[in-house]
PDB file of N, CA and C in Angstrom:
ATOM      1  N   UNK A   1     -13.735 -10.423   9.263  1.00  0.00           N
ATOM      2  CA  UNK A   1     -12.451  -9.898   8.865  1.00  0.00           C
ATOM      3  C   UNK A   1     -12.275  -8.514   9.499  1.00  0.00           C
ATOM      4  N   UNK A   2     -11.117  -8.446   9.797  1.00  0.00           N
ATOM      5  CA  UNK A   2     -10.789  -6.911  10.669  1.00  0.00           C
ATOM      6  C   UNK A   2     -10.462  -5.986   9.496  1.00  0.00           C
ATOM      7  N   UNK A   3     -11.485  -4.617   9.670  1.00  0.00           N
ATOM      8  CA  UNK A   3     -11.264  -3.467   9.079  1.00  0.00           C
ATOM      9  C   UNK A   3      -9.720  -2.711   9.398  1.00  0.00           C
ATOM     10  N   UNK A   4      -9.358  -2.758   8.164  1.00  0.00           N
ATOM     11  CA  UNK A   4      -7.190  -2.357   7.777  1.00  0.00           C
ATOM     12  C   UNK A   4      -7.576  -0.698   8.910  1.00  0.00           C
ATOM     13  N   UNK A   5      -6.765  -0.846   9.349  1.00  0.00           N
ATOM     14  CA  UNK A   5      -6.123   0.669  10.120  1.00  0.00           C
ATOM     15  C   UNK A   5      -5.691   1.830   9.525  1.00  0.00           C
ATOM     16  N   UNK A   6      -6.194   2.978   8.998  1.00  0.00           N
ATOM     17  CA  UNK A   6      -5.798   4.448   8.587  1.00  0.00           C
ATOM     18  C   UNK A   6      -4.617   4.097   9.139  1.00  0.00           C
ATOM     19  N   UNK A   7      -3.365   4.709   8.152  1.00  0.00           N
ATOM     20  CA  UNK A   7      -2.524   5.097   8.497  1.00  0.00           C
ATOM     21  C   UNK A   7      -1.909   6.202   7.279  1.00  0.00           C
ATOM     22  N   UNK A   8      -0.794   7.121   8.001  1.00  0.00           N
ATOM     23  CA  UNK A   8      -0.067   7.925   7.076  1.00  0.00           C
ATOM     24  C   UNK A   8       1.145   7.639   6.347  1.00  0.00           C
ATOM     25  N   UNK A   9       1.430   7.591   5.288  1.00  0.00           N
ATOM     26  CA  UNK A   9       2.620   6.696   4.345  1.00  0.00           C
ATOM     27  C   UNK A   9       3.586   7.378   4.009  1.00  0.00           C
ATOM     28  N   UNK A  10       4.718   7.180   4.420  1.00  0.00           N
ATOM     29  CA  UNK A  10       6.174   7.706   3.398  1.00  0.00           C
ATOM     30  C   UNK A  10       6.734   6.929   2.878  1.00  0.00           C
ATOM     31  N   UNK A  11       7.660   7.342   1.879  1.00  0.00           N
ATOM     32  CA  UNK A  11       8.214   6.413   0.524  1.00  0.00           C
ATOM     33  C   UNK A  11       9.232   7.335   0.388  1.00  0.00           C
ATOM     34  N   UNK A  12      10.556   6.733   0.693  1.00  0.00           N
ATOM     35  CA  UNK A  12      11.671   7.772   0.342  1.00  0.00           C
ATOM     36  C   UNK A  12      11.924   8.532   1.210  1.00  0.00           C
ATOM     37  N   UNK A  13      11.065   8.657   2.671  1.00  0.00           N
ATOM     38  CA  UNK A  13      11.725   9.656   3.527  1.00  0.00           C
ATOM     39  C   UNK A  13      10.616  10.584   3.017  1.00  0.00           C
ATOM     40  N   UNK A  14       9.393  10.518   2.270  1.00  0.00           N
ATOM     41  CA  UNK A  14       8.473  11.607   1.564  1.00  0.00           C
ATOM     42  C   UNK A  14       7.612  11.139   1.899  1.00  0.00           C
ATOM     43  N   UNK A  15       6.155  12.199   2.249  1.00  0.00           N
ATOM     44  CA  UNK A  15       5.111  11.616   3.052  1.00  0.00           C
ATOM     45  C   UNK A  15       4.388  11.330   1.314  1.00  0.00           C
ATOM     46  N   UNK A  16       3.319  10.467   1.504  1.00  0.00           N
ATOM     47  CA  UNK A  16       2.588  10.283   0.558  1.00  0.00           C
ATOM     48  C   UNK A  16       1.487  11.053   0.061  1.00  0.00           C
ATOM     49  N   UNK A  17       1.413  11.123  -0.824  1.00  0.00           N
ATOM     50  CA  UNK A  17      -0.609  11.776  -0.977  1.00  0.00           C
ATOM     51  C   UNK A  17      -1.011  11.345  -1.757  1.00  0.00           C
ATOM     52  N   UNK A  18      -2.156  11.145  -2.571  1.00  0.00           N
ATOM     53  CA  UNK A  18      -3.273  10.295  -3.301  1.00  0.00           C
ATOM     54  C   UNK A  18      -2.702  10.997  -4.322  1.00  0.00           C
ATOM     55  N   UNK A  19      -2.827  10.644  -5.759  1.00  0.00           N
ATOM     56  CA  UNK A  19      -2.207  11.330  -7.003  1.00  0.00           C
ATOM     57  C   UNK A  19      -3.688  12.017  -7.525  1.00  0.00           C
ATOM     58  N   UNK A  20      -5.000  11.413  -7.095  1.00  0.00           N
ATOM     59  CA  UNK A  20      -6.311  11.606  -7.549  1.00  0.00           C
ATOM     60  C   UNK A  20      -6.391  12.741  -6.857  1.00  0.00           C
ATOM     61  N   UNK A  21      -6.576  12.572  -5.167  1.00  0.00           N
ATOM     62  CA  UNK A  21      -7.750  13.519  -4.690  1.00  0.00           C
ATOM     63  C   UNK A  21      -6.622  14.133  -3.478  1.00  0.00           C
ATOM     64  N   UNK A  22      -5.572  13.867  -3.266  1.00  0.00           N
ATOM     65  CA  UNK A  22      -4.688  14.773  -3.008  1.00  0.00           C
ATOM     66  C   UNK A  22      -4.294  14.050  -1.051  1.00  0.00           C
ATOM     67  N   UNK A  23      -5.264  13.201  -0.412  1.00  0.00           N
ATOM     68  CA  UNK A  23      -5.421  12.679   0.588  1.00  0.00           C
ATOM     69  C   UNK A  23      -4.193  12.756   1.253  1.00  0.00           C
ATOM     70  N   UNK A  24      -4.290  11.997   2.599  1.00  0.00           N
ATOM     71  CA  UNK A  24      -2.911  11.567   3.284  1.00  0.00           C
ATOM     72  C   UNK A  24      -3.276  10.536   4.212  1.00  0.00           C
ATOM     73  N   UNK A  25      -4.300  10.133   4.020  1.00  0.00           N
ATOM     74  CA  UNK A  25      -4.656   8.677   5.099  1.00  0.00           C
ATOM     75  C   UNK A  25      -4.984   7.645   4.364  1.00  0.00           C
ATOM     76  N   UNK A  26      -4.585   6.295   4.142  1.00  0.00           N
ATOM     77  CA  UNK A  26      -4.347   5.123   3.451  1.00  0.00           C
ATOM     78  C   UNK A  26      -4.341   4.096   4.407  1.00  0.00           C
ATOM     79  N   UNK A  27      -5.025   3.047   3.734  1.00  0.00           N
ATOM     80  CA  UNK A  27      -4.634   1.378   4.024  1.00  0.00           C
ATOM     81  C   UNK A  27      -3.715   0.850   3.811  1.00  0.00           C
ATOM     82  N   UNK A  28      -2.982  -0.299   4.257  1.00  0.00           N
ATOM     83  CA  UNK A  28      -1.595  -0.801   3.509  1.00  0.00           C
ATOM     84  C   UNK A  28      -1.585  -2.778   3.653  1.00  0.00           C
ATOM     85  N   UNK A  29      -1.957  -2.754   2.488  1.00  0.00           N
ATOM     86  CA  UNK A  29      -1.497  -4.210   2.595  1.00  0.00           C
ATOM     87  C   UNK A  29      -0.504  -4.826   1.526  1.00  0.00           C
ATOM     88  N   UNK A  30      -0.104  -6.035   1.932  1.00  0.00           N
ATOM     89  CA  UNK A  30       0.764  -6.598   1.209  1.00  0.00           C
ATOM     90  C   UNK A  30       0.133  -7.830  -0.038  1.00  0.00           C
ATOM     91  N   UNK A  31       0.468  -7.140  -1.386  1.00  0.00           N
ATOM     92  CA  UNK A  31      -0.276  -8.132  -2.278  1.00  0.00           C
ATOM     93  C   UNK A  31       0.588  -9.177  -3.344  1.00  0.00           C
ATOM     94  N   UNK A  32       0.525  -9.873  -3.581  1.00  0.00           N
ATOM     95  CA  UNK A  32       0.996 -11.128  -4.365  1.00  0.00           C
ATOM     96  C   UNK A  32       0.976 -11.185  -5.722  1.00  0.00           C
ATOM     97  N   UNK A  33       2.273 -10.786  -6.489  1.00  0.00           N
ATOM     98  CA  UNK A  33       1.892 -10.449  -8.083  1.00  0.00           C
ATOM     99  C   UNK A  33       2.082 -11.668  -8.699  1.00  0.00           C
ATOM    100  N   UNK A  34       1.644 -11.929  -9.625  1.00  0.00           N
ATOM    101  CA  UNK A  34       1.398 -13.481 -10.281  1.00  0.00           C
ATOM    102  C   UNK A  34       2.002 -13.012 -11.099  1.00  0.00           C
ATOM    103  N   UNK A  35       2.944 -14.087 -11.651  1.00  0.00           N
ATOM    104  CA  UNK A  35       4.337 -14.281 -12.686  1.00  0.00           C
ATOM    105  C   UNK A  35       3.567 -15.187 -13.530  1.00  0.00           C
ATOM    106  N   UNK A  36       3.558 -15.054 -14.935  1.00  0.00           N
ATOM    107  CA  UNK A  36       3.123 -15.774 -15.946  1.00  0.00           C
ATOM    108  C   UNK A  36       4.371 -17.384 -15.626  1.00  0.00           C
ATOM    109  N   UNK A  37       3.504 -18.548 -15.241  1.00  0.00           N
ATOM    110  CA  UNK A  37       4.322 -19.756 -15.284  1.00  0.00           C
ATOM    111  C   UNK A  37       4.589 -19.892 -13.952  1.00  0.00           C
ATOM    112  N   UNK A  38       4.764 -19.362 -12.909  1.00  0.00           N
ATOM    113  CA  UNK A  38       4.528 -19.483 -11.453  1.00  0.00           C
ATOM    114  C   UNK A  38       3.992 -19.069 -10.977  1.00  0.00           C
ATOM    115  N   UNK A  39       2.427 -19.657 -11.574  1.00  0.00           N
ATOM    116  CA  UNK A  39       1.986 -19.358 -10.200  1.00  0.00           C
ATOM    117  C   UNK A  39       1.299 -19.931  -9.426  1.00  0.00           C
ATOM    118  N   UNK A  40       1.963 -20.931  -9.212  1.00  0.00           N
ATOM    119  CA  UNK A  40       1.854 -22.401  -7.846  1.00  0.00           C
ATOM    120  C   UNK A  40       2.990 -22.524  -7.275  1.00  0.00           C
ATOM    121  N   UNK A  41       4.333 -21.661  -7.817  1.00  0.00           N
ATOM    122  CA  UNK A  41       5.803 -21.912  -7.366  1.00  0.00           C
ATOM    123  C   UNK A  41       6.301 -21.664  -5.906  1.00  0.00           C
ATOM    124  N   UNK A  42       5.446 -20.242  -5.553  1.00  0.00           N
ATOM    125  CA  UNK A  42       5.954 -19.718  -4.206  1.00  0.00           C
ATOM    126  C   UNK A  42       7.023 -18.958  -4.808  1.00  0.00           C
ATOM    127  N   UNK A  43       7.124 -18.544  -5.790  1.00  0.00           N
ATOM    128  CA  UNK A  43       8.747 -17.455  -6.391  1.00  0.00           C
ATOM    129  C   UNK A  43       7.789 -15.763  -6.992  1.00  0.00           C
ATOM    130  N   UNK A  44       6.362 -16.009  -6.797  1.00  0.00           N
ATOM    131  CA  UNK A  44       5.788 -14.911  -7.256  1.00  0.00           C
ATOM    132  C   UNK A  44       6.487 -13.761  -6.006  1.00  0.00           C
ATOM    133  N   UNK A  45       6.796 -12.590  -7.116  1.00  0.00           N
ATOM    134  CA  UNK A  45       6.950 -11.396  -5.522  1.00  0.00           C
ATOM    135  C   UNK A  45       5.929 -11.118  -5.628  1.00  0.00           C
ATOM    136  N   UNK A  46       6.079 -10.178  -4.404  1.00  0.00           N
ATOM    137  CA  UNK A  46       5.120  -9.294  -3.487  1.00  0.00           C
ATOM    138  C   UNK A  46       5.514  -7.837  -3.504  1.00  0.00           C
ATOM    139  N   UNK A  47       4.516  -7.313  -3.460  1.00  0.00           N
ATOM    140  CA  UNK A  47       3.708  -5.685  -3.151  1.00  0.00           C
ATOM    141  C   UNK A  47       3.366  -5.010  -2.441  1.00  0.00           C
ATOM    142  N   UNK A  48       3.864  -4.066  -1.860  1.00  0.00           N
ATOM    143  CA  UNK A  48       2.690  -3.351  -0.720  1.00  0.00           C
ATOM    144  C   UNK A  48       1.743  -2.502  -1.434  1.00  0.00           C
ATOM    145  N   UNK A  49       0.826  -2.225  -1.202  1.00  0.00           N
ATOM    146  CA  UNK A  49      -0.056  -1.443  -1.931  1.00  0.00           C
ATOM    147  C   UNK A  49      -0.826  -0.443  -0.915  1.00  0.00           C
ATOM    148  N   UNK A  50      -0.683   0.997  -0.851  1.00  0.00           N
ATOM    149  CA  UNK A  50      -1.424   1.963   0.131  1.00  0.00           C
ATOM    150  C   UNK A  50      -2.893   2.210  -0.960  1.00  0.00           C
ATOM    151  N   UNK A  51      -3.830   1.709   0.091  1.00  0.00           N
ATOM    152  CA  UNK A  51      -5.325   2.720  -0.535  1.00  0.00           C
ATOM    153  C   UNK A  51      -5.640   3.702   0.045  1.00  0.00           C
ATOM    154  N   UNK A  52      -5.803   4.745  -0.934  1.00  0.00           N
ATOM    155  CA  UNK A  52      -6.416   5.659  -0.323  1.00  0.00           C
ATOM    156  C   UNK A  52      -7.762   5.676   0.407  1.00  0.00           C
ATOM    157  N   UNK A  53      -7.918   6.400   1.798  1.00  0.00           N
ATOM    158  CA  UNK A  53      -8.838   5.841   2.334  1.00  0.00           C
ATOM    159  C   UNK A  53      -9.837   7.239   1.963  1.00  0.00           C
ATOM    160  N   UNK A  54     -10.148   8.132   0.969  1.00  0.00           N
ATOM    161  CA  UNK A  54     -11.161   8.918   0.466  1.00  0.00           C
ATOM    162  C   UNK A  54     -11.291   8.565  -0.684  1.00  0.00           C
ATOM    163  N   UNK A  55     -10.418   8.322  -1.759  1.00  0.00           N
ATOM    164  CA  UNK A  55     -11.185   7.819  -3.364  1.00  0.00           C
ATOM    165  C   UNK A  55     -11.044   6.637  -3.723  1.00  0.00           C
ATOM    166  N   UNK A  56      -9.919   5.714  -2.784  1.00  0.00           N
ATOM    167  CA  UNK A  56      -9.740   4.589  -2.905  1.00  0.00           C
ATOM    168  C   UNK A  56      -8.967   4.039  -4.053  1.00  0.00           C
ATOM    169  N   UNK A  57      -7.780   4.820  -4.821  1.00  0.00           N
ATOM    170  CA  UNK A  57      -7.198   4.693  -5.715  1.00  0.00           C
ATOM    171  C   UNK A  57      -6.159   4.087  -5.104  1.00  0.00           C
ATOM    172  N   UNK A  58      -5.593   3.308  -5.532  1.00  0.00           N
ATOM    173  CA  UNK A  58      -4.226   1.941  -5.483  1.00  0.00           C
ATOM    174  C   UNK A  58      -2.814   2.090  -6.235  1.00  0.00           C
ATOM    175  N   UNK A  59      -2.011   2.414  -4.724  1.00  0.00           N
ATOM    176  CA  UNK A  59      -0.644   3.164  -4.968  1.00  0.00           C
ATOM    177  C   UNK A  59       0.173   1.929  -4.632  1.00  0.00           C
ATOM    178  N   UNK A  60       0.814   1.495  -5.832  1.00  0.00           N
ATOM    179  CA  UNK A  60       1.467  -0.387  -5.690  1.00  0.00           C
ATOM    180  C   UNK A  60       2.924   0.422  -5.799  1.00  0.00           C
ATOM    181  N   UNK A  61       3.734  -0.158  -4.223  1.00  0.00           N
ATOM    182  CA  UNK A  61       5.218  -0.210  -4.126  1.00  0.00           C
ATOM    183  C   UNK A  61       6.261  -1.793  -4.078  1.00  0.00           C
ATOM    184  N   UNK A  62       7.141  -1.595  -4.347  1.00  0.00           N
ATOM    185  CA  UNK A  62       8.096  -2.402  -3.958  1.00  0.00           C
ATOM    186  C   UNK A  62       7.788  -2.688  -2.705  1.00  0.00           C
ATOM    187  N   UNK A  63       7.507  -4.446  -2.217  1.00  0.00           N
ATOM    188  CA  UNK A  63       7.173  -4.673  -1.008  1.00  0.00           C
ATOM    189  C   UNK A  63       9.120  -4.200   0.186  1.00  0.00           C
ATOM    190  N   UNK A  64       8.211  -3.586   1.044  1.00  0.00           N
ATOM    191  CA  UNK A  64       9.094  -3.083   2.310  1.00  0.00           C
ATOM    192  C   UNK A  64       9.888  -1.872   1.648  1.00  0.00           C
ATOM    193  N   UNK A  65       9.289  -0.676   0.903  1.00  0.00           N
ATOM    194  CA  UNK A  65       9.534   0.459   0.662  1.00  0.00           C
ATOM    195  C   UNK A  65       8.950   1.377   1.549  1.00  0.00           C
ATOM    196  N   UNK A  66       7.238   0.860   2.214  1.00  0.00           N
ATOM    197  CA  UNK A  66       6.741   2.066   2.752  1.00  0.00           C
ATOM    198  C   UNK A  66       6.653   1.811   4.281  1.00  0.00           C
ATOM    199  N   UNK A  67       6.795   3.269   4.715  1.00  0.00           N
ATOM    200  CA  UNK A  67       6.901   3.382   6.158  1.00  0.00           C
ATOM    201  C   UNK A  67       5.737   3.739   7.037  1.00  0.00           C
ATOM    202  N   UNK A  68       4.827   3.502   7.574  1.00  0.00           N
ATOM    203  CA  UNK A  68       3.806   3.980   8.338  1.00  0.00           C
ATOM    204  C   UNK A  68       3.508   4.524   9.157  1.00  0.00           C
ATOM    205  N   UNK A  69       2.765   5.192   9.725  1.00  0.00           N
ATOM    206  CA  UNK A  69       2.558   6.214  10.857  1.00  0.00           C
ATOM    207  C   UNK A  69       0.929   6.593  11.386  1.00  0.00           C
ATOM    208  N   UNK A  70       0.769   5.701  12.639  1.00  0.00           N
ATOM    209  CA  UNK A  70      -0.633   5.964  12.673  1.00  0.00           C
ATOM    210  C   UNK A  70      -1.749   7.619  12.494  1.00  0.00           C
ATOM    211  N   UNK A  71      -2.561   7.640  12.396  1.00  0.00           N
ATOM    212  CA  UNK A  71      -3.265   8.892  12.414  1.00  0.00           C
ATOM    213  C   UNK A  71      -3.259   8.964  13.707  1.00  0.00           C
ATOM    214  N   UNK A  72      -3.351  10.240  13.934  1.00  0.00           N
ATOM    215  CA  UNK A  72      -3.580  11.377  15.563  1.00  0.00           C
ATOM    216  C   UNK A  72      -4.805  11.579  15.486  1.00  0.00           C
ATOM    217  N   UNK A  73      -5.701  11.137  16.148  1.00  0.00           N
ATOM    218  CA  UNK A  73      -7.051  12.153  16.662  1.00  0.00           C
ATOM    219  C   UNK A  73      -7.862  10.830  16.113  1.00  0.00           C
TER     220      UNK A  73
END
């Protein structure tokens, strides 16, 4: 499996930071919330979720809210 890509996150036009440890470099994937009663339907939504890539705390958005931006250096 391929290791997710550092990247830097905005939400709102606002860059992101870790609410824990204050960071600015995150993972981003898209996750699948299970609906009590569908969930074999294909009607479950979806999530993007940024991890922080120093404490690893899990920042869950409205899927296609966040914007990305690779790291420099």
């Amino acid at each position: 499996m391929a290791r997710p890509t550092p990247v830097h996150v905005e939400v709102a036009g606002r860059a992101l930071r870790c609410l824990v440890c204050d960071a600015d470099v995150f993972t981003v994937r898209t996750i699948t919330l299970i609906t009590s009663g569908l969930a074999n339907t294909g009607f479950n939504k979806q999530a993007d979720v940024a991890t922080c890539g120093t404490c690893g705390h899990l920042h869950q958005f409205v899927a296609g809210a966040l914007v990305t931006r690779p790291v420099q250096g």
